[in-house]
PDB file of N, CA and C in Angstrom:
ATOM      1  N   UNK A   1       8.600 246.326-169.865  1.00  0.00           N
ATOM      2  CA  UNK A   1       9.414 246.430-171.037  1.00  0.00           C
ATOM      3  C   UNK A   1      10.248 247.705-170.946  1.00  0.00           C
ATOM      4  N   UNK A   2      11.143 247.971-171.376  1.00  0.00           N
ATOM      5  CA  UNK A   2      12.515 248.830-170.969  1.00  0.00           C
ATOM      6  C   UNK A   2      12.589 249.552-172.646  1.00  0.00           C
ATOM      7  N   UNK A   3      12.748 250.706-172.846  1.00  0.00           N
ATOM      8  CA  UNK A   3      12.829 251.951-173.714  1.00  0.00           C
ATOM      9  C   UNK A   3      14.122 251.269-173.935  1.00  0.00           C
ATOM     10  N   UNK A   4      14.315 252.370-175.156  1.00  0.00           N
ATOM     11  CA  UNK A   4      16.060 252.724-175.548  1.00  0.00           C
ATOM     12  C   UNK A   4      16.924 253.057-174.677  1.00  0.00           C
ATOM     13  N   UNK A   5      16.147 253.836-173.471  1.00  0.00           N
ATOM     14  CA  UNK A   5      17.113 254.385-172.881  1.00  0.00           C
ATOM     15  C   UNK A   5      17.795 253.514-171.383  1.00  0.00           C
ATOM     16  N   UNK A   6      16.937 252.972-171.697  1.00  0.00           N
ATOM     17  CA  UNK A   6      17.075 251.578-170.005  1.00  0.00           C
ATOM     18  C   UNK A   6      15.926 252.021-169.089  1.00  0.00           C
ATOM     19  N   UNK A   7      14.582 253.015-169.003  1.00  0.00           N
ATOM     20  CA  UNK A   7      13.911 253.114-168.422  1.00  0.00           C
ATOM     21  C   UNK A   7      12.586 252.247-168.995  1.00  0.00           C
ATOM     22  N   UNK A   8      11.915 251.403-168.127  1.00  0.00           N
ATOM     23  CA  UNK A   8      10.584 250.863-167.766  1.00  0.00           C
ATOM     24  C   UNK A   8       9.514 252.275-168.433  1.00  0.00           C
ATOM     25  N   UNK A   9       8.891 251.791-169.675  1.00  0.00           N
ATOM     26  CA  UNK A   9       7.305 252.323-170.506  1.00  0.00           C
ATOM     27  C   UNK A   9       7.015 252.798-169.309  1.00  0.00           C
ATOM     28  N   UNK A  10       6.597 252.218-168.101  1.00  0.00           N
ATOM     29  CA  UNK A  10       5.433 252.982-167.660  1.00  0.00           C
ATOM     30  C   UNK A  10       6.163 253.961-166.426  1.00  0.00           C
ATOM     31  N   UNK A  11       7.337 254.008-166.480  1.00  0.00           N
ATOM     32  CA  UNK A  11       7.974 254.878-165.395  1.00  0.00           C
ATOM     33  C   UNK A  11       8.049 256.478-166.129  1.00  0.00           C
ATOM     34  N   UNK A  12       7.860 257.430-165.246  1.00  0.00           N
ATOM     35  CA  UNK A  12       7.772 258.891-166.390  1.00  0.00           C
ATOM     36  C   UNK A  12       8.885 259.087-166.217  1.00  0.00           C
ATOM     37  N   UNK A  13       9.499 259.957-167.276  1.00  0.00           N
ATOM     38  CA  UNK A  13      10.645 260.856-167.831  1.00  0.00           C
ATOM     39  C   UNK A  13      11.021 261.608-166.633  1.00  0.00           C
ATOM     40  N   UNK A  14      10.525 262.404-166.098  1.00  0.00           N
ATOM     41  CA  UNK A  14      11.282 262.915-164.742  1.00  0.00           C
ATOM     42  C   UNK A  14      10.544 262.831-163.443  1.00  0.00           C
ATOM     43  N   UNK A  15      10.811 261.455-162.918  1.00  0.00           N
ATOM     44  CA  UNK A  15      10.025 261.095-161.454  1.00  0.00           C
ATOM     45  C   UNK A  15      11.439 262.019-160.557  1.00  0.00           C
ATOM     46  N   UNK A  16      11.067 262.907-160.187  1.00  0.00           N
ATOM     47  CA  UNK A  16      11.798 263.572-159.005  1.00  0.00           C
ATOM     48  C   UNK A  16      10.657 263.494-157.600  1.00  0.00           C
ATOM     49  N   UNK A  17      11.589 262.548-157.012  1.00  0.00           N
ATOM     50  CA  UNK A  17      10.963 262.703-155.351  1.00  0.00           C
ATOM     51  C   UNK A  17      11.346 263.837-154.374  1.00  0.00           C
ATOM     52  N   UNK A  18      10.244 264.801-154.262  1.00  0.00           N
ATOM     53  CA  UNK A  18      10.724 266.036-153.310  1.00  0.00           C
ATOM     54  C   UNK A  18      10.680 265.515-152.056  1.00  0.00           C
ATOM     55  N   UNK A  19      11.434 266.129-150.955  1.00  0.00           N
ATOM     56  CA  UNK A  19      11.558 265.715-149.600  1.00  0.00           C
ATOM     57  C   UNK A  19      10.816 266.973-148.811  1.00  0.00           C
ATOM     58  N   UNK A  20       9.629 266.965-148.592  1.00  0.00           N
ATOM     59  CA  UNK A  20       9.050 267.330-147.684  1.00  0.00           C
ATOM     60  C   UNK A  20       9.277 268.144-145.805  1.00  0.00           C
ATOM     61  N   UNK A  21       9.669 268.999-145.565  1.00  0.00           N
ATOM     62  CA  UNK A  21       9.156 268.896-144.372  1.00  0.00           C
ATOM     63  C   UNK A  21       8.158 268.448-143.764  1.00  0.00           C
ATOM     64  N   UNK A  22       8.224 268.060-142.377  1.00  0.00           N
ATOM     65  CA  UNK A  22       6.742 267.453-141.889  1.00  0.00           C
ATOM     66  C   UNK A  22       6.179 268.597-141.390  1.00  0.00           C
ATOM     67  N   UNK A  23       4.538 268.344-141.419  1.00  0.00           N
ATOM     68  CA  UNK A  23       3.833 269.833-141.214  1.00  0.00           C
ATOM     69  C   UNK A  23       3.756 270.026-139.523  1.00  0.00           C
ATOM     70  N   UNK A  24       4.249 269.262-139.095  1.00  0.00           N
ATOM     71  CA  UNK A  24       4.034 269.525-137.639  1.00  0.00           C
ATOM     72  C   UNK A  24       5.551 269.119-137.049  1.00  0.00           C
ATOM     73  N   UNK A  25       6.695 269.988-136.877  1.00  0.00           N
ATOM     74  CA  UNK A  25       8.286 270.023-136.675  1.00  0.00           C
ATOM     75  C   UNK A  25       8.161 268.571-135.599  1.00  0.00           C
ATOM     76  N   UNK A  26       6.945 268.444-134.561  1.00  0.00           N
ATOM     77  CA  UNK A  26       7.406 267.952-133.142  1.00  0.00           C
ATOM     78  C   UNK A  26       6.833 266.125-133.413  1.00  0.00           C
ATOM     79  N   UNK A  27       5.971 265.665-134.656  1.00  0.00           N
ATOM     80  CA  UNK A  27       5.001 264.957-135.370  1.00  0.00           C
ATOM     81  C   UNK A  27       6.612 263.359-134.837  1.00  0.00           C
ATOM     82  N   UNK A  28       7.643 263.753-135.744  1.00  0.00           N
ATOM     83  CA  UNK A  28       8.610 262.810-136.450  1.00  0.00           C
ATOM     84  C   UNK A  28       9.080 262.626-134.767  1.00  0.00           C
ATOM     85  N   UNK A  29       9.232 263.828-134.169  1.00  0.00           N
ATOM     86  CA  UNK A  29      10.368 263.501-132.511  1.00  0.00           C
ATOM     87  C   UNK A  29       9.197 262.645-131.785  1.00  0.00           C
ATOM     88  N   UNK A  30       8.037 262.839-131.670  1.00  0.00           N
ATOM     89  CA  UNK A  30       6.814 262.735-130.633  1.00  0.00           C
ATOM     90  C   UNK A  30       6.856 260.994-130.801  1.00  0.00           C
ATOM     91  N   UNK A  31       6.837 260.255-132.200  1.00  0.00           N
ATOM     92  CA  UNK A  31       6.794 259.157-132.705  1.00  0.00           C
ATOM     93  C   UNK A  31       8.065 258.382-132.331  1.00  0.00           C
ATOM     94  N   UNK A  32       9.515 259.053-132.120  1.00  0.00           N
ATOM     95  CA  UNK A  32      10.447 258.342-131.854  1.00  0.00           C
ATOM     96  C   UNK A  32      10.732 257.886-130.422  1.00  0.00           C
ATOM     97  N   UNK A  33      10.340 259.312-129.799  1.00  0.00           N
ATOM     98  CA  UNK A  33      10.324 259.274-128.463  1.00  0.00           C
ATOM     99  C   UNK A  33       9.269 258.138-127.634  1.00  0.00           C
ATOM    100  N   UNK A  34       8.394 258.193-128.385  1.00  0.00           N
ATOM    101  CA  UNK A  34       7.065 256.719-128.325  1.00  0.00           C
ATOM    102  C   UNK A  34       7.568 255.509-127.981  1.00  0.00           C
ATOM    103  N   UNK A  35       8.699 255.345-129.375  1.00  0.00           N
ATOM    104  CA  UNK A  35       9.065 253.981-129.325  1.00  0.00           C
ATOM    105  C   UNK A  35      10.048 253.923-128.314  1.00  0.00           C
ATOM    106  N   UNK A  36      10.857 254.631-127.851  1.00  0.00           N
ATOM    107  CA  UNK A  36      11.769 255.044-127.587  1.00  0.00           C
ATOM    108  C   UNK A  36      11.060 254.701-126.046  1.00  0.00           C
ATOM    109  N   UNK A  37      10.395 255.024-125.519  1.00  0.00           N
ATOM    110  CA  UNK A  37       9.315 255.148-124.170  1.00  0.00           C
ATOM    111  C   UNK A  37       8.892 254.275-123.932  1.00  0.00           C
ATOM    112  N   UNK A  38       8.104 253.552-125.287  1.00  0.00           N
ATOM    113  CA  UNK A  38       7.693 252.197-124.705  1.00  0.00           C
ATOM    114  C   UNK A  38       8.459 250.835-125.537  1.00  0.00           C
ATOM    115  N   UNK A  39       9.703 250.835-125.760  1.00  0.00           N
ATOM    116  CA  UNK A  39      11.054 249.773-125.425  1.00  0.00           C
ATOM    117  C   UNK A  39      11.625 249.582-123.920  1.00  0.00           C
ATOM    118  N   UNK A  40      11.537 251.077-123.242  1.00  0.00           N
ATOM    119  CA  UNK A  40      12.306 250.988-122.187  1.00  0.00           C
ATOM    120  C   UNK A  40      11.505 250.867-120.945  1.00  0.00           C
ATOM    121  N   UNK A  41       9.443 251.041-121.504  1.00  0.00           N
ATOM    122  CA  UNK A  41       9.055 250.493-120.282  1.00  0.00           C
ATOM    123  C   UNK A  41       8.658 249.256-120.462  1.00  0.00           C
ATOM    124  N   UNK A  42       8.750 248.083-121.625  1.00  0.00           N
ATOM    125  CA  UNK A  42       9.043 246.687-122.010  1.00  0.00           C
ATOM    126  C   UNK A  42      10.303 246.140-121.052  1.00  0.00           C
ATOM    127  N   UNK A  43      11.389 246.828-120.881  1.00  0.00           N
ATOM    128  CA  UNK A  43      12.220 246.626-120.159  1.00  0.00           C
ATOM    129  C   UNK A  43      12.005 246.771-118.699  1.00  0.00           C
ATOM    130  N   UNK A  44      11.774 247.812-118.560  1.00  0.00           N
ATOM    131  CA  UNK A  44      11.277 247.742-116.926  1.00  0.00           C
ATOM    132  C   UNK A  44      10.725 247.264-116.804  1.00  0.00           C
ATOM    133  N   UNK A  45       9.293 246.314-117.124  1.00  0.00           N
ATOM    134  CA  UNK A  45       8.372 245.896-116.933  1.00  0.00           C
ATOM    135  C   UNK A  45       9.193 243.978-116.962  1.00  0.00           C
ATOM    136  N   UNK A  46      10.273 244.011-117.716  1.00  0.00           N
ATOM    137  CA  UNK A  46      10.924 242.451-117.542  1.00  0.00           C
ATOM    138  C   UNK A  46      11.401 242.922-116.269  1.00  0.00           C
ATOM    139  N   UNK A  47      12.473 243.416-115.759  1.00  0.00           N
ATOM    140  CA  UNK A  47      13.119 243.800-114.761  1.00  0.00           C
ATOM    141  C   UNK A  47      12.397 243.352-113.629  1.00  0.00           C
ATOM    142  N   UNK A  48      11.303 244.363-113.573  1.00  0.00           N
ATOM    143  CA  UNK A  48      10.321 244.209-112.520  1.00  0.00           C
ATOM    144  C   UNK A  48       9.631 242.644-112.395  1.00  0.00           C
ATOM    145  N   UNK A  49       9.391 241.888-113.517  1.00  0.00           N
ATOM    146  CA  UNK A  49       9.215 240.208-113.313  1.00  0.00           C
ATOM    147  C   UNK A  49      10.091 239.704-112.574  1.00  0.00           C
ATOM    148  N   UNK A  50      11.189 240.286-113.205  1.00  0.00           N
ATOM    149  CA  UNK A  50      12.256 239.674-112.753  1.00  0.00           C
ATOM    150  C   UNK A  50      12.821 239.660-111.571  1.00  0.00           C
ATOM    151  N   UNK A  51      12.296 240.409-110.424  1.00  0.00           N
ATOM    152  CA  UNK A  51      12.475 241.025-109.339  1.00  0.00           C
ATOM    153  C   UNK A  51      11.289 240.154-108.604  1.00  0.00           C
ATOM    154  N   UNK A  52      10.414 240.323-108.667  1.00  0.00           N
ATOM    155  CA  UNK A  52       9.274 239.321-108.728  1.00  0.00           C
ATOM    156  C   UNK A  52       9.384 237.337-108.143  1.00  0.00           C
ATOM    157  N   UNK A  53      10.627 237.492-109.127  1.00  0.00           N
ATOM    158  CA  UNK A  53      11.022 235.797-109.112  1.00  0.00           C
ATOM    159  C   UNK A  53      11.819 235.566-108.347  1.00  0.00           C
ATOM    160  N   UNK A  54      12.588 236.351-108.434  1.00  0.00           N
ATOM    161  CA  UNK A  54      13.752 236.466-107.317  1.00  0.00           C
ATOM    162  C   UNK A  54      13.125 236.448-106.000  1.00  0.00           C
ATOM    163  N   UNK A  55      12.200 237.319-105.491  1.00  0.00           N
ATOM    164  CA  UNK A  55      11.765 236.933-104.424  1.00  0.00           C
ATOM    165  C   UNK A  55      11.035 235.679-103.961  1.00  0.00           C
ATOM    166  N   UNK A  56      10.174 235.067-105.118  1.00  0.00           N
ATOM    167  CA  UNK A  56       9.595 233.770-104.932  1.00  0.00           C
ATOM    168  C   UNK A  56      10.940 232.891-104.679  1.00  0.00           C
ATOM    169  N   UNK A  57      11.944 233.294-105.362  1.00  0.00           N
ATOM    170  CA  UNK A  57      12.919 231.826-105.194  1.00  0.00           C
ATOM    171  C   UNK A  57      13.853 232.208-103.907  1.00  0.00           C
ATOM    172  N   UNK A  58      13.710 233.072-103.339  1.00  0.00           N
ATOM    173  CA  UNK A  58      14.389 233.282-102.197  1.00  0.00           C
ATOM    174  C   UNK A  58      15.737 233.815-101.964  1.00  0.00           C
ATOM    175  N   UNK A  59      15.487 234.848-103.249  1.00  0.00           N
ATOM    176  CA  UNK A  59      17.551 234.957-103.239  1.00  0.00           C
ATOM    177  C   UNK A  59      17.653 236.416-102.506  1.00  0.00           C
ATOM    178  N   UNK A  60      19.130 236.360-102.137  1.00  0.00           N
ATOM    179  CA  UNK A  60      19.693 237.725-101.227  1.00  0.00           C
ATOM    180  C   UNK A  60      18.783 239.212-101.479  1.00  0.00           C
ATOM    181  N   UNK A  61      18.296 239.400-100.350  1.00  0.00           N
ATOM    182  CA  UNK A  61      18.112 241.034-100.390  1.00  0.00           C
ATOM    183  C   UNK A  61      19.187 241.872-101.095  1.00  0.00           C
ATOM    184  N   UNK A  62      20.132 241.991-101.029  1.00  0.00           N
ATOM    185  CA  UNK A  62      21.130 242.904-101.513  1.00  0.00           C
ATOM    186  C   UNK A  62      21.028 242.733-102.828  1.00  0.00           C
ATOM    187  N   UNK A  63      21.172 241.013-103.906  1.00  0.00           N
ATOM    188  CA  UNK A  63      21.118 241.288-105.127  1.00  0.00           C
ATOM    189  C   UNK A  63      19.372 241.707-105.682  1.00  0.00           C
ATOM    190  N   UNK A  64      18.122 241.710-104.704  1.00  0.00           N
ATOM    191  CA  UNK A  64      17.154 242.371-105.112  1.00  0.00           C
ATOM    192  C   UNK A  64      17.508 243.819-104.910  1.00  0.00           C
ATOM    193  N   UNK A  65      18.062 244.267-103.865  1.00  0.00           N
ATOM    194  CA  UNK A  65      18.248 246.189-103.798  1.00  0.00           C
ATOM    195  C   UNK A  65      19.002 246.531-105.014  1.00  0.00           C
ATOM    196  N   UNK A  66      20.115 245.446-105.815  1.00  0.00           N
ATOM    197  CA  UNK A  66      20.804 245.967-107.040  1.00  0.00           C
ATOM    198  C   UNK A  66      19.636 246.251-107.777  1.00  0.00           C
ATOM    199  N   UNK A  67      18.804 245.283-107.816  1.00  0.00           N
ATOM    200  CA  UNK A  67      17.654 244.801-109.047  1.00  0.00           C
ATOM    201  C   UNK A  67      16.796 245.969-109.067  1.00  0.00           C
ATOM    202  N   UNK A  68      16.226 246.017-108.126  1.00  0.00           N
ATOM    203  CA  UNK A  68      15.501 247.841-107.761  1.00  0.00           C
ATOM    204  C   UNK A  68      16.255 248.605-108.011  1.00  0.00           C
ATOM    205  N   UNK A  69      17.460 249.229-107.699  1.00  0.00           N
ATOM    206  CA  UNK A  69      18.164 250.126-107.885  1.00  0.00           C
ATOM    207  C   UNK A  69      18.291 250.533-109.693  1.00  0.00           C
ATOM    208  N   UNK A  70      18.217 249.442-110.061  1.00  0.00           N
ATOM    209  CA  UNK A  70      18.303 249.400-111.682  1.00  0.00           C
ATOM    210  C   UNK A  70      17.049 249.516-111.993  1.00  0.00           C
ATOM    211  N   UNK A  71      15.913 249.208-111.724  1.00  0.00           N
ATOM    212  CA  UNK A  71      14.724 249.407-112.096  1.00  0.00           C
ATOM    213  C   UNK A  71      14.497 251.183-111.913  1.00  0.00           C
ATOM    214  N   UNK A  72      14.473 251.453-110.695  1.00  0.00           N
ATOM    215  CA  UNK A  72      14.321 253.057-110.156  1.00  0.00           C
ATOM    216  C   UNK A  72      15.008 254.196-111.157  1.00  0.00           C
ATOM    217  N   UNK A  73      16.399 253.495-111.503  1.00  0.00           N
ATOM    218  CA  UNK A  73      17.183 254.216-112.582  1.00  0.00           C
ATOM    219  C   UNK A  73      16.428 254.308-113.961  1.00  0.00           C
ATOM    220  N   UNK A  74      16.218 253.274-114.325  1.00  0.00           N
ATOM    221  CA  UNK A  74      15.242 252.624-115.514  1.00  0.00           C
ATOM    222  C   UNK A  74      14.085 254.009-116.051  1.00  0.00           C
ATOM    223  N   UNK A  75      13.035 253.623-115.057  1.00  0.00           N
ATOM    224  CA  UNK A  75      11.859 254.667-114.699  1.00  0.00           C
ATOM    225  C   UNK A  75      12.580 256.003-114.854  1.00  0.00           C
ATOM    226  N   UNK A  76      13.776 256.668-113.840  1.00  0.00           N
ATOM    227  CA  UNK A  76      14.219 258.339-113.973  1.00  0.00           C
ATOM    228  C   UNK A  76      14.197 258.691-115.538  1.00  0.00           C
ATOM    229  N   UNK A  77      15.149 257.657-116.135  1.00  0.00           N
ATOM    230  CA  UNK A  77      15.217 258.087-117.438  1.00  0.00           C
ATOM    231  C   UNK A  77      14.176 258.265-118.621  1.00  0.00           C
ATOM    232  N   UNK A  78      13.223 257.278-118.321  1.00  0.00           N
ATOM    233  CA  UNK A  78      11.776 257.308-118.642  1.00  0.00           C
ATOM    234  C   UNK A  78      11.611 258.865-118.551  1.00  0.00           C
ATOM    235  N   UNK A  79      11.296 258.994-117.529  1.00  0.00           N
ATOM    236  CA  UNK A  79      11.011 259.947-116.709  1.00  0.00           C
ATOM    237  C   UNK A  79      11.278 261.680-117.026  1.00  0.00           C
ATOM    238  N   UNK A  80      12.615 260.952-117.688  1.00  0.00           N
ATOM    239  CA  UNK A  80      13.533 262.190-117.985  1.00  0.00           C
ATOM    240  C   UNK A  80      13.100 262.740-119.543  1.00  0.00           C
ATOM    241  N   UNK A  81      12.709 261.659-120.703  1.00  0.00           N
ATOM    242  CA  UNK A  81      12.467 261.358-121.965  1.00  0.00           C
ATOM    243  C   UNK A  81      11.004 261.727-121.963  1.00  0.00           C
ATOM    244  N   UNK A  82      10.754 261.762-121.336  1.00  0.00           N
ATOM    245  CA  UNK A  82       8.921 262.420-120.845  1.00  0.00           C
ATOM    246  C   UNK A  82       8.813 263.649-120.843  1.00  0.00           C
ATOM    247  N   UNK A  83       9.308 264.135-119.908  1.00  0.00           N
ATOM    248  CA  UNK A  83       9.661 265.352-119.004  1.00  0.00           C
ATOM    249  C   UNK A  83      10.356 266.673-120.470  1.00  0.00           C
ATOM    250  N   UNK A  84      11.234 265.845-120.910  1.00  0.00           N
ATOM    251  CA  UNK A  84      11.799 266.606-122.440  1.00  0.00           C
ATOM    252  C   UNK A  84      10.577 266.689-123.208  1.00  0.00           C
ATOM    253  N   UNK A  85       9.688 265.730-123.858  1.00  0.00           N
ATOM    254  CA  UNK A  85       8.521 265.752-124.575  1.00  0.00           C
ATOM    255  C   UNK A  85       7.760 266.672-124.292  1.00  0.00           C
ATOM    256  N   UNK A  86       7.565 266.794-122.958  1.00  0.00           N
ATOM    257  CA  UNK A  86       6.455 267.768-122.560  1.00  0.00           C
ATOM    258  C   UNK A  86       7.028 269.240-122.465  1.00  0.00           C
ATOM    259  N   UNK A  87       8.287 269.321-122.124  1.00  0.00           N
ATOM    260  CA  UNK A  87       8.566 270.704-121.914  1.00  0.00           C
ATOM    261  C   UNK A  87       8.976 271.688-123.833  1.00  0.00           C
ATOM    262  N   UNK A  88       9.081 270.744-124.946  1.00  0.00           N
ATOM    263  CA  UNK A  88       8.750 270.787-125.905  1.00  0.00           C
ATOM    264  C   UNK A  88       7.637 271.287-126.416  1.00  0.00           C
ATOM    265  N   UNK A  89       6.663 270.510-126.094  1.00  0.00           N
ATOM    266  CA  UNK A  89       5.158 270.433-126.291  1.00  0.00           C
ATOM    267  C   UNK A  89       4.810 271.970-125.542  1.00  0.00           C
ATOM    268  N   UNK A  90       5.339 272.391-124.493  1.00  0.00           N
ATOM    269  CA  UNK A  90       4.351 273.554-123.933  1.00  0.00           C
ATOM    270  C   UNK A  90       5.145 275.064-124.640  1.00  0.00           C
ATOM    271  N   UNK A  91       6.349 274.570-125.237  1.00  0.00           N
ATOM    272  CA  UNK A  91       7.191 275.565-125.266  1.00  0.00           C
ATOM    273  C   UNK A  91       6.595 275.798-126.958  1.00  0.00           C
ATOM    274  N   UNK A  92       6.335 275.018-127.167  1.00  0.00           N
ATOM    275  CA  UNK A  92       5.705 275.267-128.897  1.00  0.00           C
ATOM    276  C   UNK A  92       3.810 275.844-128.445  1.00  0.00           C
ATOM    277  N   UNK A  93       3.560 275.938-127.616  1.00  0.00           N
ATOM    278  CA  UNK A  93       1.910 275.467-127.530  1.00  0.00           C
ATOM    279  C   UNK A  93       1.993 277.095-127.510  1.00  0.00           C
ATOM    280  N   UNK A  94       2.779 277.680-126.311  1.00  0.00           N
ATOM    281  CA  UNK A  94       2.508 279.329-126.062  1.00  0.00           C
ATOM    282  C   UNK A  94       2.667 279.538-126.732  1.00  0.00           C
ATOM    283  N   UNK A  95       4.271 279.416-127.387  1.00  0.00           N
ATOM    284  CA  UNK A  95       4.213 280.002-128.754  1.00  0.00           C
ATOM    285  C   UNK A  95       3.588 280.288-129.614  1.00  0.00           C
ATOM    286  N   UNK A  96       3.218 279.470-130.185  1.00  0.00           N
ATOM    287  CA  UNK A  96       1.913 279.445-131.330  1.00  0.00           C
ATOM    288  C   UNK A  96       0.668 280.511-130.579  1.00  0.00           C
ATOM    289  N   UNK A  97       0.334 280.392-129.107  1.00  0.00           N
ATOM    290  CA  UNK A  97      -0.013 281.039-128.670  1.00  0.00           C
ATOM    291  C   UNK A  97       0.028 282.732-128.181  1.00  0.00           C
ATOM    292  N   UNK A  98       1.162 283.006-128.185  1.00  0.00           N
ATOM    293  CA  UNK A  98       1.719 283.848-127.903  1.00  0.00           C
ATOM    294  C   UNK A  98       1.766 284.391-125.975  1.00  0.00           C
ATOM    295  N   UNK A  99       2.071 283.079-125.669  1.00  0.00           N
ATOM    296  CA  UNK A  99       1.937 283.084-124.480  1.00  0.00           C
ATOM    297  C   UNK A  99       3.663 283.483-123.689  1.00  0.00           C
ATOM    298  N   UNK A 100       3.430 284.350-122.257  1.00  0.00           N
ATOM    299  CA  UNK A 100       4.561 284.725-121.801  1.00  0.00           C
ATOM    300  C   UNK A 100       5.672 283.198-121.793  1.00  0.00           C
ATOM    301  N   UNK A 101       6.894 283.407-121.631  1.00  0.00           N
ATOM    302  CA  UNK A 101       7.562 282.251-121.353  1.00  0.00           C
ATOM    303  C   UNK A 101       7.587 281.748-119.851  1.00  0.00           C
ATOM    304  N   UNK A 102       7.647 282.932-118.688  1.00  0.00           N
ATOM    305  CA  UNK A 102       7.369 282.532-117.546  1.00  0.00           C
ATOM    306  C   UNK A 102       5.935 281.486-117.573  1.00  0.00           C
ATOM    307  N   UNK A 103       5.013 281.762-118.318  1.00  0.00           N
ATOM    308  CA  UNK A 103       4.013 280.823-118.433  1.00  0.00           C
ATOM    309  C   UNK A 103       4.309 279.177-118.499  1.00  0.00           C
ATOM    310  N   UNK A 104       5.006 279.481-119.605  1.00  0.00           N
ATOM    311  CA  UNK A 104       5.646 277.911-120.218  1.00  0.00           C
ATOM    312  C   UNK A 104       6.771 277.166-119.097  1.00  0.00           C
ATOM    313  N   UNK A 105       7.322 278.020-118.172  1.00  0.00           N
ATOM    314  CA  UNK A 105       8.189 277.502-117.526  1.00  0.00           C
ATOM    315  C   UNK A 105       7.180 276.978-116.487  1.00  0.00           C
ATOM    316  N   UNK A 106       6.365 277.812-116.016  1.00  0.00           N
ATOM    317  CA  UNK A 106       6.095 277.570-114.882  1.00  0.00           C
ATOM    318  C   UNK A 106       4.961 276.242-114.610  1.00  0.00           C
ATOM    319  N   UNK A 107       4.441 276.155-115.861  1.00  0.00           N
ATOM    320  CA  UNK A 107       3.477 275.087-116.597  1.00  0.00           C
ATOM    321  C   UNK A 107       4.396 273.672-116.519  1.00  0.00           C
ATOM    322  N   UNK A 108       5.352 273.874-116.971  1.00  0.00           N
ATOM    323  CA  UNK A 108       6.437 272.802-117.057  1.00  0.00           C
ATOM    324  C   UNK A 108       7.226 272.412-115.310  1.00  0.00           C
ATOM    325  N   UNK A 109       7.414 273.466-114.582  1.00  0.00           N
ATOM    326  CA  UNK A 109       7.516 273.334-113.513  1.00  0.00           C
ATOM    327  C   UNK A 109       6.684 272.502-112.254  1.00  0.00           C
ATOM    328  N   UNK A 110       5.347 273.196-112.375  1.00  0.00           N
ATOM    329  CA  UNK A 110       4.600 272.004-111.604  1.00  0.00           C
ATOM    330  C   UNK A 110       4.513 270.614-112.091  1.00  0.00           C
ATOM    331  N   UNK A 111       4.958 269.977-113.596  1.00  0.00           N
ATOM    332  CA  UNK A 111       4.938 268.492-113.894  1.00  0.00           C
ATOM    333  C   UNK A 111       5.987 267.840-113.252  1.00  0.00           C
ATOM    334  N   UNK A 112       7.165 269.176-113.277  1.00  0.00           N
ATOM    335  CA  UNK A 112       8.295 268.861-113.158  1.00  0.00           C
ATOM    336  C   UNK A 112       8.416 268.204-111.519  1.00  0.00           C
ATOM    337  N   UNK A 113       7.895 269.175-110.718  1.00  0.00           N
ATOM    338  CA  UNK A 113       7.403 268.623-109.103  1.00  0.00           C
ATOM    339  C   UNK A 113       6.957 267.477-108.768  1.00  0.00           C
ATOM    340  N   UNK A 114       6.060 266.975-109.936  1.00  0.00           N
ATOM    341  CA  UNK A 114       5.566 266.058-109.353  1.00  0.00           C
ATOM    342  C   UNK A 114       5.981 264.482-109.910  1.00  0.00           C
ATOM    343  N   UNK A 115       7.034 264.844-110.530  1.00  0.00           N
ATOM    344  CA  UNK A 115       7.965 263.569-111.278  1.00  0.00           C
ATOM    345  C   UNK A 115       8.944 263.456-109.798  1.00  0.00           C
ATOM    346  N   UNK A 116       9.502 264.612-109.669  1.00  0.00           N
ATOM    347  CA  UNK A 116      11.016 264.859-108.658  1.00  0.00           C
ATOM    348  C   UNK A 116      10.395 264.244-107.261  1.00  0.00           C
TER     349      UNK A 116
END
């Protein structure tokens, strides 16, 4: 039922919705980057079927080396969207820590090796 004023009885007089920061800055990126990570290894993972079939049905090496070539690309960027997450993640961790930055680089460096 609706007041004089056009507001709904049971709605209060001043519903103000505050907008929040999230308590953890990296919480909202960590979640996008997720989906974001696993859409594009849904995709690689068709690709790679798809590469799969192609060889059962017998078609040209060259249009499978395109097919890989696009897959390999696929994965870097993965790769790359990872690689950002984590160098995030360590660069907030010292911090909070109070850890040198050569630390954080160099922490980030050996992951970095073993992606490259």
């Amino acid at each position: 039922m609706k007041s004089s004023s056009g507001r709904s009885e049971n709605q209060p007089q001043n519903s103000v919705v505050e907008a929040r920061p999230p308590e953890h800055p990296f919480v909202d990126q960590h979640q996008l980057l997720q989906g974001e990570v696993l859409t594009r290894l849904k995709k690689i993972e068709g690709q790679v079927r798809g590469v799969y079939k192609m060889i059962e049905s017998g078609r040209s090496c060259s249009e499978i080396v395109i097919q890989l070539a696009a897959i390999r690309s696929a994965v870097n960027r993965v790769g790359a969207t990872v690689l950002t997450c984590h160098m995030a993640e360590i660069i907030e961790n010292n911090t909070k820590d109070n850890k040198d930055i050569h630390a954080s680089l160099n922490e980030f460096m050996d992951v970095f090796k073993k992606f490259s």
